[in-house]
C-alpha atoms as a PDB file:
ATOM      1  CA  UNK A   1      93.536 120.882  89.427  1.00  0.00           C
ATOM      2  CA  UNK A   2      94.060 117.532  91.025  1.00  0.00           C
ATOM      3  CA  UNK A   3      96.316 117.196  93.798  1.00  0.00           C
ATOM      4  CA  UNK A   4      98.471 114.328  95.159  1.00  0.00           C
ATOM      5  CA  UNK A   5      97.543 113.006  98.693  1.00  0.00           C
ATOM      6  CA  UNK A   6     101.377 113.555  99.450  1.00  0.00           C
ATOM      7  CA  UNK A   7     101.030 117.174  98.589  1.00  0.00           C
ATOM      8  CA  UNK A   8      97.994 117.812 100.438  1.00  0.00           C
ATOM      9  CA  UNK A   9     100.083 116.448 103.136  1.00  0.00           C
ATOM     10  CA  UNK A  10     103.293 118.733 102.774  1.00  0.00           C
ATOM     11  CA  UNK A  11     100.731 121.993 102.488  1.00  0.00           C
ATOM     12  CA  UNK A  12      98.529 120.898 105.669  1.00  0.00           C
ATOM     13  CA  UNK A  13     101.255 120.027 107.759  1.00  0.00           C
ATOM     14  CA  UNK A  14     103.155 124.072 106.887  1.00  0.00           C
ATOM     15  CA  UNK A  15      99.736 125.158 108.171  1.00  0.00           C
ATOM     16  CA  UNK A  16      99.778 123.134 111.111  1.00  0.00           C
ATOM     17  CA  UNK A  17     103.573 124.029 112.095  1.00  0.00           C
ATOM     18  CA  UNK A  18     102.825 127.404 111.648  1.00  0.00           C
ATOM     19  CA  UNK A  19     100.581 127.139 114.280  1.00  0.00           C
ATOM     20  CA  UNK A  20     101.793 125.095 116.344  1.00  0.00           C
ATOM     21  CA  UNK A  21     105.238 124.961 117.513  1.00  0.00           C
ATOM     22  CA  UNK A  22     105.069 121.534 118.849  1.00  0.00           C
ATOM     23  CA  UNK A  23     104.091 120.036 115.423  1.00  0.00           C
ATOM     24  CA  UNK A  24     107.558 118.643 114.346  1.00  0.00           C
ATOM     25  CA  UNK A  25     108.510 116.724 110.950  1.00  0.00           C
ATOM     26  CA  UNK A  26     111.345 114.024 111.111  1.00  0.00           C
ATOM     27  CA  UNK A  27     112.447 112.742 107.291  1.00  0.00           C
ATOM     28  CA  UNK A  28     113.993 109.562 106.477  1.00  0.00           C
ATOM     29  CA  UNK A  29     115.714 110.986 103.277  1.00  0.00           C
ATOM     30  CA  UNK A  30     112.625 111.463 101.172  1.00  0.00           C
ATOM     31  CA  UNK A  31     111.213 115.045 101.563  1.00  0.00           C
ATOM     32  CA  UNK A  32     111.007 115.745  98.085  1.00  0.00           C
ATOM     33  CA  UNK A  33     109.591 112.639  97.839  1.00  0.00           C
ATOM     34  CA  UNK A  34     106.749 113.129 100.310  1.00  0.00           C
ATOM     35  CA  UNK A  35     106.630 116.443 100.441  1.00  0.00           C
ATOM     36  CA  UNK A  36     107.798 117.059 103.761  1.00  0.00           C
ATOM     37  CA  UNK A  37     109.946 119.159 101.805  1.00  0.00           C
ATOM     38  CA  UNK A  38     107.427 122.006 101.713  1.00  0.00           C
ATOM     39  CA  UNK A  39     108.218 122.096 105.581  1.00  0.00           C
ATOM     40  CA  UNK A  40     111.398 122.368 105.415  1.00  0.00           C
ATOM     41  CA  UNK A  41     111.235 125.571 103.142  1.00  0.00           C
ATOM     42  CA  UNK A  42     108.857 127.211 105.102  1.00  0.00           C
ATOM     43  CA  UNK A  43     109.113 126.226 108.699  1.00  0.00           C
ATOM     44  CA  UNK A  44     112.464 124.950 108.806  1.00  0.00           C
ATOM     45  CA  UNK A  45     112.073 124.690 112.761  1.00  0.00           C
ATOM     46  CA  UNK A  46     109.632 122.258 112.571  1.00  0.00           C
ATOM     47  CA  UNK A  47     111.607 119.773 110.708  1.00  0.00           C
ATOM     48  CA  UNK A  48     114.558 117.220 110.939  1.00  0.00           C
ATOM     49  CA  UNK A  49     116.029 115.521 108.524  1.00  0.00           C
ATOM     50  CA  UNK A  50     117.240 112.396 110.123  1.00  0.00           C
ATOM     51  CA  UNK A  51     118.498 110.540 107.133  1.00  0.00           C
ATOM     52  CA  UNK A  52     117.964 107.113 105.892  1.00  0.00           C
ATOM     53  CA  UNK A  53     117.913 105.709 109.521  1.00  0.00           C
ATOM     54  CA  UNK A  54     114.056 105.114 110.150  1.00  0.00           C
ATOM     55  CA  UNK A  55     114.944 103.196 113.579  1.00  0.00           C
ATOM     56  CA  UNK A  56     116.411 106.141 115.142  1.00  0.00           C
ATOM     57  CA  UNK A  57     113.708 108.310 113.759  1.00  0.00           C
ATOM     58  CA  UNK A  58     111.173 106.134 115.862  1.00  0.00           C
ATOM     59  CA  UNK A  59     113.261 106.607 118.714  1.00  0.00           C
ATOM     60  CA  UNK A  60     113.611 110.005 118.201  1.00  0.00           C
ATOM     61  CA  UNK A  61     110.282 110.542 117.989  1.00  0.00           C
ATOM     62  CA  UNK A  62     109.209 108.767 121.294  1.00  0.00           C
ATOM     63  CA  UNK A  63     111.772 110.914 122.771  1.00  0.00           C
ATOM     64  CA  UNK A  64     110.536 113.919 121.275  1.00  0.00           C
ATOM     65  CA  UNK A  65     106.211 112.921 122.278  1.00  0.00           C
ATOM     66  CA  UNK A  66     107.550 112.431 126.156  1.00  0.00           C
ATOM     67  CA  UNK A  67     108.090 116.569 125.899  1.00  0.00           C
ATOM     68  CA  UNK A  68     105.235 117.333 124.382  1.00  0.00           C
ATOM     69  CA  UNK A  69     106.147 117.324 120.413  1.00  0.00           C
ATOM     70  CA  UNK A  70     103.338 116.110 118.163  1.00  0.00           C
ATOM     71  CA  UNK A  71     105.787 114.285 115.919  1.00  0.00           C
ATOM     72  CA  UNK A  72     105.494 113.228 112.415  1.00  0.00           C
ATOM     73  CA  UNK A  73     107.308 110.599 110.327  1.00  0.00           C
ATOM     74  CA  UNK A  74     107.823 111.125 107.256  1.00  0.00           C
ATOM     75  CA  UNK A  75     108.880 108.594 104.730  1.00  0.00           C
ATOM     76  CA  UNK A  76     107.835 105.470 102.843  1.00  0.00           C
ATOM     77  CA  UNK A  77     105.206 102.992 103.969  1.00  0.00           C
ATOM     78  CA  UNK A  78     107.403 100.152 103.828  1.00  0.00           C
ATOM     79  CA  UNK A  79     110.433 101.645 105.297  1.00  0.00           C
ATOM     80  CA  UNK A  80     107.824 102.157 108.940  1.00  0.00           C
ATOM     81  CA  UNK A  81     106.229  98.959 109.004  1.00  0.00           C
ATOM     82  CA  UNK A  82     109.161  96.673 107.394  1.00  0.00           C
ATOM     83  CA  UNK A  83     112.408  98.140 108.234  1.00  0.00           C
ATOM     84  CA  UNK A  84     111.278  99.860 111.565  1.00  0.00           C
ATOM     85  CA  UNK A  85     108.526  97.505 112.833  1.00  0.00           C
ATOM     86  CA  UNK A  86     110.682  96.269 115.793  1.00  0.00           C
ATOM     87  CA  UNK A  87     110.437 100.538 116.953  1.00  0.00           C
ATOM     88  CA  UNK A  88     107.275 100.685 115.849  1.00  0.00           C
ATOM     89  CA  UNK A  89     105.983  97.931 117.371  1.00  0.00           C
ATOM     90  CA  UNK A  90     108.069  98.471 121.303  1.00  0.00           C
ATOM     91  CA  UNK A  91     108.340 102.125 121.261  1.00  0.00           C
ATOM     92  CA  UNK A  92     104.902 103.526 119.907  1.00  0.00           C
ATOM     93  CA  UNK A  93     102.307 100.250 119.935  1.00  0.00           C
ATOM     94  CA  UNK A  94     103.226  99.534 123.271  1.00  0.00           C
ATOM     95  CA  UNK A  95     104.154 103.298 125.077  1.00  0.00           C
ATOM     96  CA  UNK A  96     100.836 104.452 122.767  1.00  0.00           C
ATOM     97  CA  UNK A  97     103.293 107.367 122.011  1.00  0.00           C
ATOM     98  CA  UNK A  98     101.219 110.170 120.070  1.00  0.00           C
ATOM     99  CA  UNK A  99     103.414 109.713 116.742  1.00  0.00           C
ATOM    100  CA  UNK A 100     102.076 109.925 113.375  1.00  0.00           C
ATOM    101  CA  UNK A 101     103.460 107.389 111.011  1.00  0.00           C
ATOM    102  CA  UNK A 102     102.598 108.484 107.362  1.00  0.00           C
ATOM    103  CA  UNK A 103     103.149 105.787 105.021  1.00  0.00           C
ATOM    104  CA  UNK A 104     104.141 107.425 101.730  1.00  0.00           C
ATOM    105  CA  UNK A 105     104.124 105.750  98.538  1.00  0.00           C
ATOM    106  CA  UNK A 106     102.127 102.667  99.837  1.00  0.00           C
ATOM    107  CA  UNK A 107     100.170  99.853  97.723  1.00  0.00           C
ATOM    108  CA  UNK A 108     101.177  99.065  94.371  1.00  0.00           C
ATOM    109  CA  UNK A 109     101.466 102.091  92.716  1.00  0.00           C
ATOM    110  CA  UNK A 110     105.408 103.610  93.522  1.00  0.00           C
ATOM    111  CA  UNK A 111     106.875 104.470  89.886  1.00  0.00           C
ATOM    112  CA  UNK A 112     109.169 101.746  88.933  1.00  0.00           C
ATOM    113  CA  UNK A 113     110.711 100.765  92.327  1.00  0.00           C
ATOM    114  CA  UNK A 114     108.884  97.549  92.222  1.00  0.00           C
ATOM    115  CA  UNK A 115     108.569  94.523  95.025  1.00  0.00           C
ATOM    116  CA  UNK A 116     111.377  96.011  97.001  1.00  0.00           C
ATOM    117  CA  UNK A 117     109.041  99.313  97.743  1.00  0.00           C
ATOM    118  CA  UNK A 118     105.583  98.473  97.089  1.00  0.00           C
ATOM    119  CA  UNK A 119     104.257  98.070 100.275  1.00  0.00           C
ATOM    120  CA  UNK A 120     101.249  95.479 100.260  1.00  0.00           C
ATOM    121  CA  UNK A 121     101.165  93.834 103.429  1.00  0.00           C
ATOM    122  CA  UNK A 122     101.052  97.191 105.995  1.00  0.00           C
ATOM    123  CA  UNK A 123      96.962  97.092 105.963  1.00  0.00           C
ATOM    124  CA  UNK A 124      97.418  93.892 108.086  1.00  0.00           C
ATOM    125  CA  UNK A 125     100.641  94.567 110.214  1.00  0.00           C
ATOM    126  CA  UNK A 126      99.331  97.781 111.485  1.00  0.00           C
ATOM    127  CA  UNK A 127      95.851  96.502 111.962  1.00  0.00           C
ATOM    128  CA  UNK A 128      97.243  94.119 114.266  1.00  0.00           C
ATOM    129  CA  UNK A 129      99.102  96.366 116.367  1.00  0.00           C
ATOM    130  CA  UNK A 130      97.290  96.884 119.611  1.00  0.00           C
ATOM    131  CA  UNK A 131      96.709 100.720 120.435  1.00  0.00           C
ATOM    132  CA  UNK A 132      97.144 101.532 116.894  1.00  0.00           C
ATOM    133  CA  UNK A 133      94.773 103.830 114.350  1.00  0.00           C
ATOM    134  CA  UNK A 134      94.920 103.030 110.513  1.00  0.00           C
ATOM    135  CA  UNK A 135      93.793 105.175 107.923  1.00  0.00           C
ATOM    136  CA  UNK A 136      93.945 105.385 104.338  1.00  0.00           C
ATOM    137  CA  UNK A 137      92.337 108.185 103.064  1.00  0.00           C
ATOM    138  CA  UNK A 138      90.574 108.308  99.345  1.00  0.00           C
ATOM    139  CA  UNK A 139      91.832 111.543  97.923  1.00  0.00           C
ATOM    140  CA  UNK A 140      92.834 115.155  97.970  1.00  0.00           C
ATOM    141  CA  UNK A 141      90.104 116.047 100.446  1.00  0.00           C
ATOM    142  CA  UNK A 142      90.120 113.169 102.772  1.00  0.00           C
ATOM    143  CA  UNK A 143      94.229 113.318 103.042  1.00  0.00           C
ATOM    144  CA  UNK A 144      93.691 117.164 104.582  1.00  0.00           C
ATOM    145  CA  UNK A 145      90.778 115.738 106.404  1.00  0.00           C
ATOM    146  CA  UNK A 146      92.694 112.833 108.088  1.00  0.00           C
ATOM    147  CA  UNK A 147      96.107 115.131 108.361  1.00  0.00           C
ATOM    148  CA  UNK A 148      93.993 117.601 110.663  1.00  0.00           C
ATOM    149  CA  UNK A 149      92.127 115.089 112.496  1.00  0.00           C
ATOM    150  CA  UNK A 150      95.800 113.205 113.526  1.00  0.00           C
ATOM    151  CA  UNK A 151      97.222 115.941 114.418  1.00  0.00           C
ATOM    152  CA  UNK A 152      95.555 116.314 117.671  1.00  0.00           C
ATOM    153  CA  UNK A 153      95.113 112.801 118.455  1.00  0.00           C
ATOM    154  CA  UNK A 154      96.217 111.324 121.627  1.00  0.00           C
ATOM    155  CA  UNK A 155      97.891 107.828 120.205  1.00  0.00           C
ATOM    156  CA  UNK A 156      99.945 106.095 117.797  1.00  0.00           C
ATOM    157  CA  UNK A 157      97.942 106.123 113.728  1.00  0.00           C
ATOM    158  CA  UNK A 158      99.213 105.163 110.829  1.00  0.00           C
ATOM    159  CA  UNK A 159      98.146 106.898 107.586  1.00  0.00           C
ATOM    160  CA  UNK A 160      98.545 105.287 104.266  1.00  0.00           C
ATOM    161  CA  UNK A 161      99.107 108.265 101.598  1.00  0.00           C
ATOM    162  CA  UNK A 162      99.459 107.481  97.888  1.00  0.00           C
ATOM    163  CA  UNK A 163     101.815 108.461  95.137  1.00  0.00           C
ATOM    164  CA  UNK A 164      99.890 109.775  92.481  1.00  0.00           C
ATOM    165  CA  UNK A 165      96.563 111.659  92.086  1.00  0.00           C
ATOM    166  CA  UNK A 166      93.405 109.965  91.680  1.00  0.00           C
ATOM    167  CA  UNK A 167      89.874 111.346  90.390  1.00  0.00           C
ATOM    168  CA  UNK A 168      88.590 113.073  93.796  1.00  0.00           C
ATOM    169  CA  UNK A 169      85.838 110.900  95.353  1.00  0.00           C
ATOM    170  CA  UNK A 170      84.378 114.464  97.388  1.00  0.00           C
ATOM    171  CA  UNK A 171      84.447 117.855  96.080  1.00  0.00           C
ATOM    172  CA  UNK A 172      85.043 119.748  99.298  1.00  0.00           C
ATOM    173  CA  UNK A 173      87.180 118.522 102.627  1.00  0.00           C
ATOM    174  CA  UNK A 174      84.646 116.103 104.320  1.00  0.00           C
ATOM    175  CA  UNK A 175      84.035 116.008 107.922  1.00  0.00           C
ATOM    176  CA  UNK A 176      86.007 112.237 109.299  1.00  0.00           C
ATOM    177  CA  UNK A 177      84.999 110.620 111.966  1.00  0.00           C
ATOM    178  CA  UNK A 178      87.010 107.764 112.844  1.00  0.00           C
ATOM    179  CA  UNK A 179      85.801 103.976 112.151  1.00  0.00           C
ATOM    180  CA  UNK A 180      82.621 105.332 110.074  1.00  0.00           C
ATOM    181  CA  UNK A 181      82.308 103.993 106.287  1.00  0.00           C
ATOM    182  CA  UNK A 182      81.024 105.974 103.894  1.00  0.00           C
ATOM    183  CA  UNK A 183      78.163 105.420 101.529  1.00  0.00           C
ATOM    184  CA  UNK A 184      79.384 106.648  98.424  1.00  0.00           C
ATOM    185  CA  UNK A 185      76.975 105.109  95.538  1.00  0.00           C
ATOM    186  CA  UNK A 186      73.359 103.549  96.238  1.00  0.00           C
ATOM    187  CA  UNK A 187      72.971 100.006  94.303  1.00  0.00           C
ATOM    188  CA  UNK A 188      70.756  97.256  94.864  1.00  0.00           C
ATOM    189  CA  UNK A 189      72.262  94.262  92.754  1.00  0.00           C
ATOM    190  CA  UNK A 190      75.532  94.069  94.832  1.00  0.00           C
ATOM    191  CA  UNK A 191      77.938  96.600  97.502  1.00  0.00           C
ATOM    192  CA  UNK A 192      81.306  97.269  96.613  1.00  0.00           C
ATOM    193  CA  UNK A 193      83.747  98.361  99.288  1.00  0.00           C
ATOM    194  CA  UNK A 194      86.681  99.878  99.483  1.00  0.00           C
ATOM    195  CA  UNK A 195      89.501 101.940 100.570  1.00  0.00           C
ATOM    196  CA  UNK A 196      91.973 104.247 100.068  1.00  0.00           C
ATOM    197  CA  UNK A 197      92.339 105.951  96.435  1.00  0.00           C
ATOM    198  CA  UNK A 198      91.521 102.316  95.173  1.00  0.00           C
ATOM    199  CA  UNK A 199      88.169 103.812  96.199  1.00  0.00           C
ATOM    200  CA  UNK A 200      88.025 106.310  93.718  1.00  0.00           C
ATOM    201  CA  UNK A 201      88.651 103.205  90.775  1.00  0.00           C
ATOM    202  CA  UNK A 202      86.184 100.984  92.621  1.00  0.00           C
ATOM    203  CA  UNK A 203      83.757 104.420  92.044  1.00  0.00           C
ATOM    204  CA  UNK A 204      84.936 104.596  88.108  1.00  0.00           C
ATOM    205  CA  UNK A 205      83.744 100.223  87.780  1.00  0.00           C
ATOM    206  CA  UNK A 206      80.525 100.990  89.736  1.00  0.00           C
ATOM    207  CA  UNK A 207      79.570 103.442  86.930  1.00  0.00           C
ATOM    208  CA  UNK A 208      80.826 100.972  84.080  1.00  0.00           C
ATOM    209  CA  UNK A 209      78.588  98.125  85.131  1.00  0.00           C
ATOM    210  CA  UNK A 210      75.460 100.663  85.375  1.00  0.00           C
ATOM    211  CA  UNK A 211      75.898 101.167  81.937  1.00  0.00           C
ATOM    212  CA  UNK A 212      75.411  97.013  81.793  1.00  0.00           C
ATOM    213  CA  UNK A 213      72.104  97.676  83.650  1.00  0.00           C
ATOM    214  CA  UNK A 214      74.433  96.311  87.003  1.00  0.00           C
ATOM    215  CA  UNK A 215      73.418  98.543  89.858  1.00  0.00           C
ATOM    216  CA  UNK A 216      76.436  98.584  92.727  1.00  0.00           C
ATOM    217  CA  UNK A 217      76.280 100.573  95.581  1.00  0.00           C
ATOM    218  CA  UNK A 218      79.911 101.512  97.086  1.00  0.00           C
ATOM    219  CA  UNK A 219      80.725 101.901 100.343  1.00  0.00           C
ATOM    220  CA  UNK A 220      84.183 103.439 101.219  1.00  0.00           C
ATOM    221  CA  UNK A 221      86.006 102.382 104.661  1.00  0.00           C
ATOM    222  CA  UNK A 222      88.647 104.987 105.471  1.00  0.00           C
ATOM    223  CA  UNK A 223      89.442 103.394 108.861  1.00  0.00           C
ATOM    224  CA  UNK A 224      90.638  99.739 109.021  1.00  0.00           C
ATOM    225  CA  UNK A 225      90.875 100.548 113.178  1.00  0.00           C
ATOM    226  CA  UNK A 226      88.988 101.070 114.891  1.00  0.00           C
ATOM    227  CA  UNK A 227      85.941 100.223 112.620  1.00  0.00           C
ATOM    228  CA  UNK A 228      82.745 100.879 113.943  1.00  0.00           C
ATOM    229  CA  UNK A 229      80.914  97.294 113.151  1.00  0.00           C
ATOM    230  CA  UNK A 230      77.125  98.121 113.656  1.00  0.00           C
ATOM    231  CA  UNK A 231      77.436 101.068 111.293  1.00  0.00           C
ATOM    232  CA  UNK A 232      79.020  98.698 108.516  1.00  0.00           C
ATOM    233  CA  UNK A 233      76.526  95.650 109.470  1.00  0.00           C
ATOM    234  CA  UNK A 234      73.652  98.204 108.792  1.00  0.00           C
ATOM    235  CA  UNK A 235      75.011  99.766 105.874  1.00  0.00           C
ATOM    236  CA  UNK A 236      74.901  96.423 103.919  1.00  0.00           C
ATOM    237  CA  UNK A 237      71.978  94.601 106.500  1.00  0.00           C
ATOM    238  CA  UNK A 238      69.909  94.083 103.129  1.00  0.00           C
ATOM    239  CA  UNK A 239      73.056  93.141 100.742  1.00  0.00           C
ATOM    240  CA  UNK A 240      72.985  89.426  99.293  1.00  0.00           C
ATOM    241  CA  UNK A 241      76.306  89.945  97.705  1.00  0.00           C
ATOM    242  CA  UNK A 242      79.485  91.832  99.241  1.00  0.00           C
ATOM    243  CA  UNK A 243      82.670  92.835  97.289  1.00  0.00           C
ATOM    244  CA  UNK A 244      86.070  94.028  98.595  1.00  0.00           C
ATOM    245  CA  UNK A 245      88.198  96.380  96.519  1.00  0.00           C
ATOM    246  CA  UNK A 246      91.971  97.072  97.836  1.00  0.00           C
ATOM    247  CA  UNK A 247      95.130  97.599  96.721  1.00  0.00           C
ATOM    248  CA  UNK A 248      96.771  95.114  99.374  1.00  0.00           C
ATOM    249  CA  UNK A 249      97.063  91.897  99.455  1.00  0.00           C
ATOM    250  CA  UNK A 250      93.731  90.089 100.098  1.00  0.00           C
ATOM    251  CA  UNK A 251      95.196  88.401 103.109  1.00  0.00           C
ATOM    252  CA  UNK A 252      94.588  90.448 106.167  1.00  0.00           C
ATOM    253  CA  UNK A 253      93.210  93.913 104.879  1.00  0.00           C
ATOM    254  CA  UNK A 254      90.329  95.329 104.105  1.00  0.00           C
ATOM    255  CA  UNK A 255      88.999  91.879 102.748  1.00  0.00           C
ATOM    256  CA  UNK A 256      90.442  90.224 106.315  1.00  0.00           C
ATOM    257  CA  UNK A 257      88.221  92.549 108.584  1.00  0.00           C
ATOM    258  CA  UNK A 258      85.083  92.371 106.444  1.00  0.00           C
ATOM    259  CA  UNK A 259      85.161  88.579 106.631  1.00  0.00           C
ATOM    260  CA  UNK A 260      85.848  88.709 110.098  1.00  0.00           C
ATOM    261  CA  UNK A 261      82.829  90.984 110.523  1.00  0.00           C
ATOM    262  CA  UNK A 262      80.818  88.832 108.647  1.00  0.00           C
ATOM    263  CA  UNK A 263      81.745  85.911 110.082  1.00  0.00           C
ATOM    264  CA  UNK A 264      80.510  87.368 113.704  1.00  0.00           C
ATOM    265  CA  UNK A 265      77.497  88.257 112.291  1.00  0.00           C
ATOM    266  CA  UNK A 266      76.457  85.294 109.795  1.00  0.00           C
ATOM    267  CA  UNK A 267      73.678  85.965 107.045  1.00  0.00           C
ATOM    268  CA  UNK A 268      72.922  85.106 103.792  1.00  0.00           C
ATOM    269  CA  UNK A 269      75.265  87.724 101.931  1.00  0.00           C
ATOM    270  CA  UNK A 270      77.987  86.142  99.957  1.00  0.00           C
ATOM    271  CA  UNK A 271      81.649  88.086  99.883  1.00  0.00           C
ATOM    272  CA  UNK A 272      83.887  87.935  97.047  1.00  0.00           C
ATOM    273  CA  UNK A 273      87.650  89.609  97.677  1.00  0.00           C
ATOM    274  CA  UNK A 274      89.102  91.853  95.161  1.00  0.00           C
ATOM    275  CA  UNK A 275      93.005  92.654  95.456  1.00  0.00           C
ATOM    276  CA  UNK A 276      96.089  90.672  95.158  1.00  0.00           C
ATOM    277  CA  UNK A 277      97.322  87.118  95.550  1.00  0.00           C
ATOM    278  CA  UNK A 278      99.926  86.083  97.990  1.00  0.00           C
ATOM    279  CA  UNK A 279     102.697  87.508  96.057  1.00  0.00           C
ATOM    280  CA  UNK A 280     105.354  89.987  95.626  1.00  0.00           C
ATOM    281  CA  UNK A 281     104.167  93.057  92.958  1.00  0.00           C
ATOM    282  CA  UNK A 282     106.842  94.301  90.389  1.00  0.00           C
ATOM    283  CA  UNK A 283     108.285  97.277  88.718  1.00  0.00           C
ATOM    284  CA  UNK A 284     106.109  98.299  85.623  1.00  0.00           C
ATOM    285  CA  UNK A 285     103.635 101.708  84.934  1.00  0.00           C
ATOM    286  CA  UNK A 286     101.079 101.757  86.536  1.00  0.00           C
ATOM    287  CA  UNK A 287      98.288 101.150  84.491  1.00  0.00           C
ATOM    288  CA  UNK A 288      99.894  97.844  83.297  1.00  0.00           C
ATOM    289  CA  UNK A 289      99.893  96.939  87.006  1.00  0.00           C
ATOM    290  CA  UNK A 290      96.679  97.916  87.889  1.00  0.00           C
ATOM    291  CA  UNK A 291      95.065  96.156  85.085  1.00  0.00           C
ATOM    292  CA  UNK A 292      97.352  92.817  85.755  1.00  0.00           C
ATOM    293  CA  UNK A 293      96.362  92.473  89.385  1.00  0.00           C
ATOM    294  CA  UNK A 294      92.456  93.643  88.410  1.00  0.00           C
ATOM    295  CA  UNK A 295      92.516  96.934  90.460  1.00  0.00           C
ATOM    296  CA  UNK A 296      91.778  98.978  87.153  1.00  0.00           C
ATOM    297  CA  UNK A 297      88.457  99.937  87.063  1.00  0.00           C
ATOM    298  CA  UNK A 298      87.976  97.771  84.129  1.00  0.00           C
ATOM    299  CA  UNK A 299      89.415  94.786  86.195  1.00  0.00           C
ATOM    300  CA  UNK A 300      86.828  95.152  88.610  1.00  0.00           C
ATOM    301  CA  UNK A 301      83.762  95.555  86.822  1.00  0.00           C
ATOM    302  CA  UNK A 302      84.727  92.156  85.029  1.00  0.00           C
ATOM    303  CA  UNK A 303      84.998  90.292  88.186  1.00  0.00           C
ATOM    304  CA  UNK A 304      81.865  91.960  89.737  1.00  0.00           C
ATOM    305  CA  UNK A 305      80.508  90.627  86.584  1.00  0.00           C
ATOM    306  CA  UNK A 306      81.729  86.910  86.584  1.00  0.00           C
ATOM    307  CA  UNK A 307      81.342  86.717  90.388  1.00  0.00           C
ATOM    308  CA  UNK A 308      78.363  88.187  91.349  1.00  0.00           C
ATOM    309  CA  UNK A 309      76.016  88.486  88.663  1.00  0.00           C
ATOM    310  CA  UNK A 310      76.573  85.368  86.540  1.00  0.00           C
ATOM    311  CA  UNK A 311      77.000  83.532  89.956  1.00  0.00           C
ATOM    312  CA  UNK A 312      80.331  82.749  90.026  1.00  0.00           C
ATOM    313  CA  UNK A 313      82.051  81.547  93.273  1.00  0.00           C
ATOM    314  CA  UNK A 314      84.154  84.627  95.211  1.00  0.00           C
END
């Protein structure tokens, strides 16, 4: 059965508390919501509920990293690097406090709390935070992967975790290495790139335009920082057409740091960004929303289609 990234999350981190005495969860109101929860039932030491006060949480957990804790925040993405960004950016960017920031419910896809929750800009605000690690992992696997991996680094990371379940892109916990992309498909008539469980729709188009005779290799980038540049460049060294694939905002994400890598590096490849428009998102189901902004798999086989193969301009 298909899990949630947010439960993989609430079952690794009981492991890791019961282990570890220093691994502590702080809540901003939402444990049932991001599973944190599951902590609080079964290692009830190892978690605070701090209530809907994601400040002091910040400061709390600062605090609690300069005597050894191993803190983690739990709550949603937008509430850490909206509401709590002033913290976030004095007390953990700057100190380079070991505090895990997990960004629950991020991207588009957050039930029906629309613009005010969908979080669609934290790709580029965290990205830009010196000293800081961003992840976004692309399913079940990769969320226990990352949660392990962050739980014994030495620095401030944010971790984008999403709502709902997505078709696994691995079929067994993969080994992460921070900054590496992954080749996920091989292609040679354009490479599709991606991240976080938009990965797993980007995956779902790739095989829609092979049926069209369109051959797309995908690439998946589960760390926006650090990203290790000479991997990527080599990855794609004999691409002629490059295609971003997030569920952010195309200004500063995913999109943002390819073109800057690109741009360093100038060759003949062409890139076309996939994701939203400067604007806001809305409340609506999912698939409706998906399909709107083109993010459904659907979506982005059509504009692979009109972009790259029938020559379009990206």
């Amino acid at each position: 059965m298909t899990r949630s990234q947010r439960q993989v999350w609430g079952e690794t981190l009981v492991d890791l508390a019961k282990n570890d005495p220093y691994c502590i969860v702080l809540d901003g109101d939402l444990a049932t919501s991001t599973q944190a929860v599951l902590v609080a039932a079964e290692v009830p030491d190892s978690f605070i509920e701090v209530g809907i006060a994601e400040q002091n949480m910040v400061g709390m957990a600062l605090g609690m990293s300069t005597l050894g804790y191993r803190p983690w925040l739990s709550t949603f993405g937008v509430f850490l690097t909206h509401r709590a960004l002033d913290q976030v950016r004095m007390m953990l960017s700057q100190t380079k406090a070991p505090v895990r920031l997990t960004g629950h419910y991020s991207g588009l896809l957050n039930g029906s709390a629309g613009k005010t929750h969908q979080d669609l800009e934290d790709f580029a605000i965290m990205r830009a935070m010196p000293n800081m690690t961003v992840i976004a992992p692309a399913d079940e696997y990769e969320a226990e992967a990352v949660t392990r991996w962050a739980a014994d680094h030495d620095g401030p990371v944010y971790i984008r975790y999403a709502r709902d379940a997505v078709t696994p892109v691995y079929d067994a916990v993969p080994d992460f290495v921070p900054g590496r992309s992954v080749r996920l498909r091989e292609g040679a008539d354009a490479v599709l790139v991606s991240t976080g469980v938009q990965t797993s729709r980007t995956l779902e188009a790739a095989e829609l335009l092979a049926r069209d005779g369109v051959e797309c290799a995908v690439l998946h980038v589960p760390t926006l920082k650090p990203f290790d540049t000479e991997m990527f460049l080599g990855l794609v060294a004999d691409a002629h057409d490059i295609v971003t694939v997030e569920e952010h905002s195309r200004l500063g994400g995913l999109g943002g740091l390819i073109a800057e890598t690109l741009a360093e590096r100038p060759g003949s490849a062409r890139l076309t960004r996939i994701g939203l428009a400067d604007a806001w998102g809305e409340s609506a189901p999912n698939d409706f929303l998906l399909d709107k902004y083109g993010l459904s798999p659907q979506r982005v086989a059509e504009c692979v289609r009109s972009q790259v193969v029938t020559g379009g301009v990206g």
